[in-house]
C-alpha atoms as a PDB file:
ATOM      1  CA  UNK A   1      91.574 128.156  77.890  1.00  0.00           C
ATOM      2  CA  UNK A   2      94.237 125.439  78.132  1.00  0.00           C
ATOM      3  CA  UNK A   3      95.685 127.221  80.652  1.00  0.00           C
ATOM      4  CA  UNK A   4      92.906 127.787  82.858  1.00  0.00           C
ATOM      5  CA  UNK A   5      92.312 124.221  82.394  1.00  0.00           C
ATOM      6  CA  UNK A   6      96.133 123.037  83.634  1.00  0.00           C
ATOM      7  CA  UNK A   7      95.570 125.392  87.035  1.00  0.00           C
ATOM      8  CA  UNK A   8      92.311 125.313  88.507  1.00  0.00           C
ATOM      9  CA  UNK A   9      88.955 122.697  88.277  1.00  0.00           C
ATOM     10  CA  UNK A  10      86.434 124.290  87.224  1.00  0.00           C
ATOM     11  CA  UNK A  11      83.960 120.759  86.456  1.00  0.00           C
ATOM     12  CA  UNK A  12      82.825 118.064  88.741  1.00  0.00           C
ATOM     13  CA  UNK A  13      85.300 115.797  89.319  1.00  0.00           C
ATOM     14  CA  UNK A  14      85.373 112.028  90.849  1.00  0.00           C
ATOM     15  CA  UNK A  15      87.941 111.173  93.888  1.00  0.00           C
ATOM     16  CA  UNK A  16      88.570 107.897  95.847  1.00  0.00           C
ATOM     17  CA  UNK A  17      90.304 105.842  98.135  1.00  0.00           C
ATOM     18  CA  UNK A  18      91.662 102.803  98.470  1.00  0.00           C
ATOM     19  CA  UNK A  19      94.477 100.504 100.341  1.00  0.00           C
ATOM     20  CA  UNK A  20      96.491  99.247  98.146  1.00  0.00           C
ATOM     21  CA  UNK A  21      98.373  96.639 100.175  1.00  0.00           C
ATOM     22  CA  UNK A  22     101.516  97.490  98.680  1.00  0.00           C
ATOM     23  CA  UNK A  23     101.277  99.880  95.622  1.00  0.00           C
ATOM     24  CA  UNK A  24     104.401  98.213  93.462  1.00  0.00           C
ATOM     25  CA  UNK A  25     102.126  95.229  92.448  1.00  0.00           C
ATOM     26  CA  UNK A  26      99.243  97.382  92.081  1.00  0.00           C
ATOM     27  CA  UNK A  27      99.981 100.213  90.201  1.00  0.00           C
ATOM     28  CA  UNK A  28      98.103  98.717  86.778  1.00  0.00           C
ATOM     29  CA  UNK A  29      95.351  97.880  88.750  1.00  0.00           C
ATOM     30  CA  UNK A  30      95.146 102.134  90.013  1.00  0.00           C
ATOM     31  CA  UNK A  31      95.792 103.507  86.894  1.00  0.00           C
ATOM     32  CA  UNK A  32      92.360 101.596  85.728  1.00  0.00           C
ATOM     33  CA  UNK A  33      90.502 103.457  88.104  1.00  0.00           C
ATOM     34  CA  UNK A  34      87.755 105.765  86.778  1.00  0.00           C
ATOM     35  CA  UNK A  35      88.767 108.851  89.159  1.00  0.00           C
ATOM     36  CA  UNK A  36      90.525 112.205  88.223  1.00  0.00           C
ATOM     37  CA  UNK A  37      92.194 111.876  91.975  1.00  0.00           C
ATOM     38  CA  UNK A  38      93.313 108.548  93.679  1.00  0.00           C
ATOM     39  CA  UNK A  39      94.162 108.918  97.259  1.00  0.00           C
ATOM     40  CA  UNK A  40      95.979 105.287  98.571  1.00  0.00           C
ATOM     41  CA  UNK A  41      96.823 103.961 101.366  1.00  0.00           C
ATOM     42  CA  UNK A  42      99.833 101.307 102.743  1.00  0.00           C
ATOM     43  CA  UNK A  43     101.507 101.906  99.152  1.00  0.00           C
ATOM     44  CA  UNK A  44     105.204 100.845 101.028  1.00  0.00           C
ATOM     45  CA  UNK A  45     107.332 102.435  99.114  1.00  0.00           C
ATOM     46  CA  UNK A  46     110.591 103.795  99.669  1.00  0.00           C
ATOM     47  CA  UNK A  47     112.555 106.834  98.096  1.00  0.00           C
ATOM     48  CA  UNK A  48     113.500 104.899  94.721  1.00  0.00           C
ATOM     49  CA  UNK A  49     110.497 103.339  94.371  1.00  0.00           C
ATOM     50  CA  UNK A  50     108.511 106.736  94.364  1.00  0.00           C
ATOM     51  CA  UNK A  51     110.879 107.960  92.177  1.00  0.00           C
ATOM     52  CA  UNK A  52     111.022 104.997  89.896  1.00  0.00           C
ATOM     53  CA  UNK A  53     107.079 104.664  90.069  1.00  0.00           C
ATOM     54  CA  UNK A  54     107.069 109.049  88.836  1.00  0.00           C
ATOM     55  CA  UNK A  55     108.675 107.793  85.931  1.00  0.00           C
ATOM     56  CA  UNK A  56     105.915 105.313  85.012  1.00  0.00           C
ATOM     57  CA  UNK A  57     102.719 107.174  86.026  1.00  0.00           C
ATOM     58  CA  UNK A  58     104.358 110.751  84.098  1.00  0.00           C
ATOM     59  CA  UNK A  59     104.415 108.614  80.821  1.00  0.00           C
ATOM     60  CA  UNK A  60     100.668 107.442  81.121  1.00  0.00           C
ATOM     61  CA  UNK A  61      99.300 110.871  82.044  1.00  0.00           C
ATOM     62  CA  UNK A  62      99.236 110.892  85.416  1.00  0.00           C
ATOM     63  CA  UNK A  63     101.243 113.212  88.112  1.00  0.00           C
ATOM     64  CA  UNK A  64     101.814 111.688  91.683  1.00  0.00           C
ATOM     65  CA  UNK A  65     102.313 113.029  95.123  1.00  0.00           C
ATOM     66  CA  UNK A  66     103.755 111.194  97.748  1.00  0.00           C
ATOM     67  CA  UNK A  67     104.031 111.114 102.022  1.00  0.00           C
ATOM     68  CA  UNK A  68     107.450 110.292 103.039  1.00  0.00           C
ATOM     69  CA  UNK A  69     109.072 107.374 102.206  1.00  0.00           C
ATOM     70  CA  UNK A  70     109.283 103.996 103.985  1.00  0.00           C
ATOM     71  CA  UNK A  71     112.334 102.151 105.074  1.00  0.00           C
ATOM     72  CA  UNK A  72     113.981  99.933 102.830  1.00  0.00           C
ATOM     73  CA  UNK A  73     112.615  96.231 103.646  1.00  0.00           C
ATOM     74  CA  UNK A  74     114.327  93.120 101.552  1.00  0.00           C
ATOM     75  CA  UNK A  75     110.892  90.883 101.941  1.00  0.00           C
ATOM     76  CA  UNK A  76     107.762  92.305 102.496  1.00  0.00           C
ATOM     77  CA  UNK A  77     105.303  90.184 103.506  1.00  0.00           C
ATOM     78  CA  UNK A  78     106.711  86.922 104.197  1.00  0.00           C
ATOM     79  CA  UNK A  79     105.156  84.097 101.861  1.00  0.00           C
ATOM     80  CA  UNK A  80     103.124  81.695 103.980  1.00  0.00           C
ATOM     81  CA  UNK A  81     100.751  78.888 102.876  1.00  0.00           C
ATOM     82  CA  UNK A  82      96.865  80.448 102.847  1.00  0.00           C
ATOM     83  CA  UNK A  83      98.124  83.936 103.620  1.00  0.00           C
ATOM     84  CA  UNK A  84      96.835  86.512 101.075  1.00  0.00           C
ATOM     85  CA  UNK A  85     100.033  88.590 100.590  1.00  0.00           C
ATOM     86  CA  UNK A  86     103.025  87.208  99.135  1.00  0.00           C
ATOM     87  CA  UNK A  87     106.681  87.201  99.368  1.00  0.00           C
ATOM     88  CA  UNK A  88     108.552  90.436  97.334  1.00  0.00           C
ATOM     89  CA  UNK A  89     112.340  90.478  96.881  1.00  0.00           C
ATOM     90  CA  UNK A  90     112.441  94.529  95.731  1.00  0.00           C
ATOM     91  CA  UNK A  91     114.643  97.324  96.170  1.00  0.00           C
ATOM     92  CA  UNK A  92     111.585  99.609  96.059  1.00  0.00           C
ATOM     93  CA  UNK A  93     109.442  97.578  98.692  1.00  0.00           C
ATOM     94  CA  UNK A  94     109.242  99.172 102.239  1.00  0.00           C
ATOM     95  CA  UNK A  95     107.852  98.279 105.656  1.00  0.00           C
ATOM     96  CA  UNK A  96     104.135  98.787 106.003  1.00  0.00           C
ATOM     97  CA  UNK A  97     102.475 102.156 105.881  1.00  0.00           C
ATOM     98  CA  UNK A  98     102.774 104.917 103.234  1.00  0.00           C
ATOM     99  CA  UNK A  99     100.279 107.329 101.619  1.00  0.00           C
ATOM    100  CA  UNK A 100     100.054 108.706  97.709  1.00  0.00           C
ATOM    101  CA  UNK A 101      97.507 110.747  95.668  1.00  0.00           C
ATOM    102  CA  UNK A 102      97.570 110.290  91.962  1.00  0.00           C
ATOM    103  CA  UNK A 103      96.197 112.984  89.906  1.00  0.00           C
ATOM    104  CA  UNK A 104      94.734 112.176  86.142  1.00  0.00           C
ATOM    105  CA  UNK A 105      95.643 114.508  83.418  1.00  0.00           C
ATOM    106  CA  UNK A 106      95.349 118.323  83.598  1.00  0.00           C
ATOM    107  CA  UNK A 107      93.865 117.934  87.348  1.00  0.00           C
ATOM    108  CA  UNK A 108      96.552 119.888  88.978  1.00  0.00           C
ATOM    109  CA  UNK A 109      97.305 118.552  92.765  1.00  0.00           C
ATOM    110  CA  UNK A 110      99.715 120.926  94.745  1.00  0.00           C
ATOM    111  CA  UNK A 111     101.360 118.875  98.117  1.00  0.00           C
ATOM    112  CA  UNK A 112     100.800 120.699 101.349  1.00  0.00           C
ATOM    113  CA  UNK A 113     104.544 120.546 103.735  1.00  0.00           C
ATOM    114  CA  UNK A 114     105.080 117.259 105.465  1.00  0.00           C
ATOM    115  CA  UNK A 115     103.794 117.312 109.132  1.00  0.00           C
ATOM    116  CA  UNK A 116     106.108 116.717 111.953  1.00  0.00           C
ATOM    117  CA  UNK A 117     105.280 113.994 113.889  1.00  0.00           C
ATOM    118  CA  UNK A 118     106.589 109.935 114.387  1.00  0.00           C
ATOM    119  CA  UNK A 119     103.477 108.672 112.208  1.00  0.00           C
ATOM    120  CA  UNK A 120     104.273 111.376 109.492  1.00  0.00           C
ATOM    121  CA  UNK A 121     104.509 108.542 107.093  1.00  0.00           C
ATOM    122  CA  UNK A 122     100.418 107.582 107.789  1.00  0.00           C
ATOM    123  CA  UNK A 123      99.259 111.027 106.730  1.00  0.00           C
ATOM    124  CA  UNK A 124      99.545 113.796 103.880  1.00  0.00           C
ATOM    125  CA  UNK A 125      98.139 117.227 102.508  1.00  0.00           C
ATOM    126  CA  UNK A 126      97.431 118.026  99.569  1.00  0.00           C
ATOM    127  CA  UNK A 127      94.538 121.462  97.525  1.00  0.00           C
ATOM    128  CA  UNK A 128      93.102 121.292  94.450  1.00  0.00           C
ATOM    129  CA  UNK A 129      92.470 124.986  93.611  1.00  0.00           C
ATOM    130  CA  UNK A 130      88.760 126.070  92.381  1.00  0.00           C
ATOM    131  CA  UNK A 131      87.364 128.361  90.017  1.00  0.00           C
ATOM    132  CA  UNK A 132      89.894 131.145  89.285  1.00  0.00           C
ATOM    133  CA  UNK A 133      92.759 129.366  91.614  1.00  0.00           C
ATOM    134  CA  UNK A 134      91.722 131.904  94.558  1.00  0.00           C
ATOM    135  CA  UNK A 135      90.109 128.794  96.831  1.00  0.00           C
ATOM    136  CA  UNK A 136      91.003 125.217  97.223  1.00  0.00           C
ATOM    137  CA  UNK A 137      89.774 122.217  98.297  1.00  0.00           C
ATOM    138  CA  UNK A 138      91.748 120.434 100.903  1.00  0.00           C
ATOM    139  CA  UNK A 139      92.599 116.505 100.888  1.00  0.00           C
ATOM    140  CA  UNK A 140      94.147 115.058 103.771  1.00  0.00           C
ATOM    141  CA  UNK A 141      94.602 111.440 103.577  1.00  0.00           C
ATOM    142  CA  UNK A 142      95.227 108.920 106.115  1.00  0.00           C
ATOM    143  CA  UNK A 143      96.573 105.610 107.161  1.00  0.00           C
ATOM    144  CA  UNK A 144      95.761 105.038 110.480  1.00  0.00           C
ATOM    145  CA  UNK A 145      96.977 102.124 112.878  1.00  0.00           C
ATOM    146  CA  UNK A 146      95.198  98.720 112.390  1.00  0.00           C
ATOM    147  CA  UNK A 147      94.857  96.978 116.062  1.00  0.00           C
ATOM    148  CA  UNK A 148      96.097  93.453 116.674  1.00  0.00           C
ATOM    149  CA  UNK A 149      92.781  91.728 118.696  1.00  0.00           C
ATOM    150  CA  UNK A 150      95.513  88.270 120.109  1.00  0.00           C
ATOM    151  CA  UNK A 151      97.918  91.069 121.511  1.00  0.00           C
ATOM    152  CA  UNK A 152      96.049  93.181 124.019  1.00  0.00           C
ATOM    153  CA  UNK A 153      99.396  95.526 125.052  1.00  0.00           C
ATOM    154  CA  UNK A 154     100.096  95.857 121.270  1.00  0.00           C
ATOM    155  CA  UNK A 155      96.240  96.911 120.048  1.00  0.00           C
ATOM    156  CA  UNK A 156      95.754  98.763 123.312  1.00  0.00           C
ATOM    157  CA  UNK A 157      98.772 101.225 122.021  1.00  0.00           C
ATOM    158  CA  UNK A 158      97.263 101.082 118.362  1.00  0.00           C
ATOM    159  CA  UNK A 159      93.908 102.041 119.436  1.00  0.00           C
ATOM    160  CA  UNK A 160      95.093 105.076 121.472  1.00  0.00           C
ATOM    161  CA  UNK A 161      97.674 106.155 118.283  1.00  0.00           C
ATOM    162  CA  UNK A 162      94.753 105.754 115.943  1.00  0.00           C
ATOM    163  CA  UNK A 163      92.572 107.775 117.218  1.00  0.00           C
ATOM    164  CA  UNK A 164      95.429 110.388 118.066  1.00  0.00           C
ATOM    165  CA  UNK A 165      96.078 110.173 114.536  1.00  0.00           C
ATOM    166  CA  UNK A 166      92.499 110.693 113.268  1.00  0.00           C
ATOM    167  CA  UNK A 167      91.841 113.412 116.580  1.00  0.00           C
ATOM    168  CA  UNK A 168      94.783 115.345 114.597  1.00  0.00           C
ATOM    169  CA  UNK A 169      93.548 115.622 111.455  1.00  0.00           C
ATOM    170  CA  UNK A 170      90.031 116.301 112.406  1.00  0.00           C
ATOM    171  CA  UNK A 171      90.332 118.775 114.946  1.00  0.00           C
ATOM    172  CA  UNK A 172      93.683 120.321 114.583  1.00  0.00           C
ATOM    173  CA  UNK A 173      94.822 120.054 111.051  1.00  0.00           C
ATOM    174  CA  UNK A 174      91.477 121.320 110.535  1.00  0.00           C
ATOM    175  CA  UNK A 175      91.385 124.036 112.408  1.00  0.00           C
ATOM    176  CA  UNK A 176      95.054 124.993 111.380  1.00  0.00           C
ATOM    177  CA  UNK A 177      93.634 125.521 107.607  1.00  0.00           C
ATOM    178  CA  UNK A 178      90.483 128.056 108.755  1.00  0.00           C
ATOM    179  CA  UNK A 179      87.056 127.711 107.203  1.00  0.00           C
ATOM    180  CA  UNK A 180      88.173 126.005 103.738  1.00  0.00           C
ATOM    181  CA  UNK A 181      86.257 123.192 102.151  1.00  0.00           C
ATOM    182  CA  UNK A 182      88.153 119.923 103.260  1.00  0.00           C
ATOM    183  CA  UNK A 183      88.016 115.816 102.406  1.00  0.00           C
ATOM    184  CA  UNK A 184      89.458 114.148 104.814  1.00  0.00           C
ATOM    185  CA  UNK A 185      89.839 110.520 103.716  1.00  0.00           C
ATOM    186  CA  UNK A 186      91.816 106.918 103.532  1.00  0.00           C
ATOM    187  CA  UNK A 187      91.912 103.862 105.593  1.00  0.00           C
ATOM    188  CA  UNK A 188      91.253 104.769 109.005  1.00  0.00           C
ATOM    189  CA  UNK A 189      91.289 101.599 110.178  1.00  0.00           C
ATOM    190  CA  UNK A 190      88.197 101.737 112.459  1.00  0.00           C
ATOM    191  CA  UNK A 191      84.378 101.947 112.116  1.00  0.00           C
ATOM    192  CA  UNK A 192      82.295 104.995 113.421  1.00  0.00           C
ATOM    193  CA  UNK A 193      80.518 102.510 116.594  1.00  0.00           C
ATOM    194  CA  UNK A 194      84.238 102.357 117.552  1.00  0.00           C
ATOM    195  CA  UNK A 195      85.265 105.884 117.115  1.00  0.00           C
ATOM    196  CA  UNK A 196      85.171 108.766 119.172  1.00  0.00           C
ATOM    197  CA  UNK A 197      86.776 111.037 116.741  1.00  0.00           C
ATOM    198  CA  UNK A 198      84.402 110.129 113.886  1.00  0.00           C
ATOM    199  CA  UNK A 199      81.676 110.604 116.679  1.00  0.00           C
ATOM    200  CA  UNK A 200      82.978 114.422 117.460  1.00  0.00           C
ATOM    201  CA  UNK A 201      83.453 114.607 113.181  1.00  0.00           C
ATOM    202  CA  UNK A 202      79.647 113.543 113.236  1.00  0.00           C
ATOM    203  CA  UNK A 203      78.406 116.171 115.867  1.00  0.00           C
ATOM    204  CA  UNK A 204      79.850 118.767 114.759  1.00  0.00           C
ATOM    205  CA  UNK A 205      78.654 118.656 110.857  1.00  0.00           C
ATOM    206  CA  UNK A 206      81.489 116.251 109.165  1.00  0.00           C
ATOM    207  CA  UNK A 207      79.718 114.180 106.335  1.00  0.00           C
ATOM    208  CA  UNK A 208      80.421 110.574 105.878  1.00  0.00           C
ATOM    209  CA  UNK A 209      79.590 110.483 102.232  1.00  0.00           C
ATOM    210  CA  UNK A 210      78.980 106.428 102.340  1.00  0.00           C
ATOM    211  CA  UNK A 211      76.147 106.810 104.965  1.00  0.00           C
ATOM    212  CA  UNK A 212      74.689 109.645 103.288  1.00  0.00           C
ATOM    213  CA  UNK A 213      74.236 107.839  99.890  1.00  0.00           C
ATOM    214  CA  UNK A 214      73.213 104.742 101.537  1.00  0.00           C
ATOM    215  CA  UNK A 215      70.375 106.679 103.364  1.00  0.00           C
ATOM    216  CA  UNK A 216      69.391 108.299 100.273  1.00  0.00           C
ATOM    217  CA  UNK A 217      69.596 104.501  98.484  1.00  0.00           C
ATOM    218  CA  UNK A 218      67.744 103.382 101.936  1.00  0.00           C
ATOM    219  CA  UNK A 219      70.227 100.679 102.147  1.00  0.00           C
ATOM    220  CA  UNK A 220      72.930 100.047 105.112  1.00  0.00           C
ATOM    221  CA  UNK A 221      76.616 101.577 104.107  1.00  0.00           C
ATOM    222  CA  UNK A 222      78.793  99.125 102.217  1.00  0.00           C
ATOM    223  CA  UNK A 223      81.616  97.459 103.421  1.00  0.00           C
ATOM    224  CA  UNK A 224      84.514  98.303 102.299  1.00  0.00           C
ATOM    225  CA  UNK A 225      87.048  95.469 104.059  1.00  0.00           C
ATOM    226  CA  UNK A 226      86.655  91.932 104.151  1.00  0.00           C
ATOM    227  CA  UNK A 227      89.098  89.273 106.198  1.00  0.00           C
ATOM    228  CA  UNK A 228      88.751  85.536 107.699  1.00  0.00           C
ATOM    229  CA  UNK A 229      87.207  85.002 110.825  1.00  0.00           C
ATOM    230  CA  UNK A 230      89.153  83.683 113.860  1.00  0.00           C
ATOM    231  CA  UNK A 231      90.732  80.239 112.946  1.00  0.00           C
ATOM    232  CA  UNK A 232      89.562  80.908 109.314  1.00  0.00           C
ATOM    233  CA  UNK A 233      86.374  80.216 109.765  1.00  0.00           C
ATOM    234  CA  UNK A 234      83.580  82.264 107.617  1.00  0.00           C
ATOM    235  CA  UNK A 235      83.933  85.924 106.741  1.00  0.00           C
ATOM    236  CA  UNK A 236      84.302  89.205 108.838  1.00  0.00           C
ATOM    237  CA  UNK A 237      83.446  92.538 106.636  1.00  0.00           C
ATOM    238  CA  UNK A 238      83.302  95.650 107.930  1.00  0.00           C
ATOM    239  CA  UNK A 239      83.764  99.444 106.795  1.00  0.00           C
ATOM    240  CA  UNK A 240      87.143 100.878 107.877  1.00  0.00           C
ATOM    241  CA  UNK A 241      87.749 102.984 105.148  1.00  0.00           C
ATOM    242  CA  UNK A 242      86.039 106.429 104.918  1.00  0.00           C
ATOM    243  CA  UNK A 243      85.610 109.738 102.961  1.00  0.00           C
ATOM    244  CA  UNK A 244      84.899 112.435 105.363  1.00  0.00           C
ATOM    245  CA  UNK A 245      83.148 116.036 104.189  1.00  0.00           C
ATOM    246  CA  UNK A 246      83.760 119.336 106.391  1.00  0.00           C
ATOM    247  CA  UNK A 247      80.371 120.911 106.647  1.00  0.00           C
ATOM    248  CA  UNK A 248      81.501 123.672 103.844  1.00  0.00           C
ATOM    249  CA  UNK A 249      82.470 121.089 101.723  1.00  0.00           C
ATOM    250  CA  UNK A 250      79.535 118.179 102.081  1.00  0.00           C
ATOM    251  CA  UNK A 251      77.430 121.383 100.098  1.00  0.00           C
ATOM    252  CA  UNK A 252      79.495 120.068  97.057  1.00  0.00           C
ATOM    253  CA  UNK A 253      78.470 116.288  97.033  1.00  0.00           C
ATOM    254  CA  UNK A 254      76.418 114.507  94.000  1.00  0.00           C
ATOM    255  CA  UNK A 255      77.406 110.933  94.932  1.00  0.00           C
ATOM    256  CA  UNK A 256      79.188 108.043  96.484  1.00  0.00           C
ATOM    257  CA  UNK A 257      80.129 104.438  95.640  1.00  0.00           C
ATOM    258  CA  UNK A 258      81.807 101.603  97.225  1.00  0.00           C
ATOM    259  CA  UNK A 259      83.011  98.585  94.434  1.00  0.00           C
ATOM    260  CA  UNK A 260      85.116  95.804  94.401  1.00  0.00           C
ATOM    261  CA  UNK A 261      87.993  96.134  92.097  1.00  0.00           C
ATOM    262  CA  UNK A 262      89.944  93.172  90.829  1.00  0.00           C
ATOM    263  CA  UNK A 263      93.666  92.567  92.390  1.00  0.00           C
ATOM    264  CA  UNK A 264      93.056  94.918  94.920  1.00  0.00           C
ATOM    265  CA  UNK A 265      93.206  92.739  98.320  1.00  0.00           C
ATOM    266  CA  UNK A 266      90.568  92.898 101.116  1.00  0.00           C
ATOM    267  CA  UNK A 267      89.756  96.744 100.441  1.00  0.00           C
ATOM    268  CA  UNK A 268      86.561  97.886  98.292  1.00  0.00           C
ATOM    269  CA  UNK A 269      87.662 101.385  96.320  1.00  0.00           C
ATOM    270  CA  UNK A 270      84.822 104.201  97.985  1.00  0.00           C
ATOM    271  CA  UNK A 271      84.422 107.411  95.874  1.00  0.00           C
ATOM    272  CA  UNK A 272      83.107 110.481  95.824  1.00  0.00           C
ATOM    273  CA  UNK A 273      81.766 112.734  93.047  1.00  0.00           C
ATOM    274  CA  UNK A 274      81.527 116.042  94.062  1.00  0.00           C
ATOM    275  CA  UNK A 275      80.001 119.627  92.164  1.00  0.00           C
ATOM    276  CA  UNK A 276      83.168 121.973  92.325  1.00  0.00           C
ATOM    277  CA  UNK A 277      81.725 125.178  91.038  1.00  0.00           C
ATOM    278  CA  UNK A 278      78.855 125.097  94.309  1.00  0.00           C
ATOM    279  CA  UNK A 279      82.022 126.152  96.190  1.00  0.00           C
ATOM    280  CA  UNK A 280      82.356 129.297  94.608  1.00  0.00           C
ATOM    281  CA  UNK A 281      78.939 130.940  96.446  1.00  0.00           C
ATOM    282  CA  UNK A 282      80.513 129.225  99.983  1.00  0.00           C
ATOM    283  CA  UNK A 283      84.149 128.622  99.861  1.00  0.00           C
ATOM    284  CA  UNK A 284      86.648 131.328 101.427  1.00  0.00           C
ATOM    285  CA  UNK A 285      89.906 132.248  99.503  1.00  0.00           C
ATOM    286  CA  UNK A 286      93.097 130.240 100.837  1.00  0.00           C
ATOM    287  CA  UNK A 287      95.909 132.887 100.883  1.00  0.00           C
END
């Protein structure tokens, strides 16, 4: 039974995101997250601090898999008065960007190949398997451009590699894996109004898991990121950060959340709880 246990999920399970805004201050603050799988976002780490930060999570239970690894940066995120992030001197700290899934216990996590392309470091693969270990769920998770509203020929580029980044995942990555229940999820930087890939994700039977519990709650969606407004005046919140359902997999769903967690800047934590063993009647074996 152990055994069965170690290599496939047979039980619902809970999975979330969240940006971390640099994962080496952070880690505590991820490991007291109520999820079998964590799926972050800007963790900006490089090489040794992956390997350093394997170490840590192995000895409290939990296995890691990691996107590639940042450049080494001396300072990340230069201290300045009234600014939320704060000076780090660190051999582990990289420039911005970075993605991770953390996997709790016996919930076994197996990392898809790295995918070729300049932004490699904003996106990763990983399957769960299901049942008997014959089908899998899919998790590709995401880091997508943020824009820069004061520079127009800086956010006019980001805009256009966002939503090349997001068009990739959702339409070619996609179709690359075949009819296979997927979550595709992170910090995507962007709302749906603004979107034409989450448009084309919406049209042709994605699930956005916040919406769908908020409808059923007859509430509007959470947000899930909260900044300054221009010249620091009040507060601008929106929801940037998604969990997206292929139409095999949104069968599986039970519930969503959105929550504040404590130490965790500017991002709320959104996750899903979904019912593995309905895949078995409508998932198709992965060879």
């Amino acid at each position: 039974k152990s055994q069965e246990t170690a290599r496939s999920v047979t039980e619902p399970f809970t999975k979330s995101t969240v940006n971390v805004t640099h994962l080496e201050n952070r880690l505590s603050h991820v490991l007291g997250l109520d999820e079998d799988v964590v799926c972050m976002q800007e963790t900006a780490l490089t090489c040794t601090g992956q390997q350093i930060l394997d170490h840590c999570l192995s000895r409290e239970g939990w296995k890691s898999e990691w996107g590639p690894a940042g450049k080494y940066r001396a300072t990340w995120g230069l201290p300045q008065p009234g600014k939320m992030h704060q000076g780090i001197e660190s051999s582990l700290a990289a420039v911005r960007g970075g993605v991770a899934v953390f996997t709790k216990g016996k919930m076994p996590c197996i990392k898809m190949p790295d995918v070729e392309r300049r932004d490699a470091n904003r996106i990763m693969m990983c399957k769960v398997p299901l049942g008997k270990g014959n089908s899998w769920l899919h998790i590709i998770n995401i880091y997508a451009p943020c824009s820069i509203r004061e520079n127009a020929k800086v956010n006019e580029r980001q805009l256009k590699d966002r939503e090349d980044l997001l068009s990739y995942a959702f339409q070619t990555l996609h179709a690359e894996l075949g009819q296979v229940p997927t979550v595709i999820l992170g910090d995507f930087n962007t709302t749906f109004a603004d979107s034409t890939t989450l448009q084309w994700a919406h049209e042709n039977g994605w699930l956005d898991a916040a919406a769908w519990q908020a409808e059923r709650d007859k509430i509007d969606p959470p947000h899930t990121y909260s900044r300054k407004g221009k010249g620091g005046q009040g507060e601008v919140q929106t929801r940037i950060d998604h969990i997206y359902l292929c139409p095999i997999a949104k069968r599986a769903i039970m519930s969503c959340r959105t929550r504040d967690v404590e130490f965790i800047p500017g991002h709320r934590v959104v996750s899903v709880t979904l019912d593995l063993p309905k895949f078995r009647t409508s998932a198709l074996d992965y060879k």
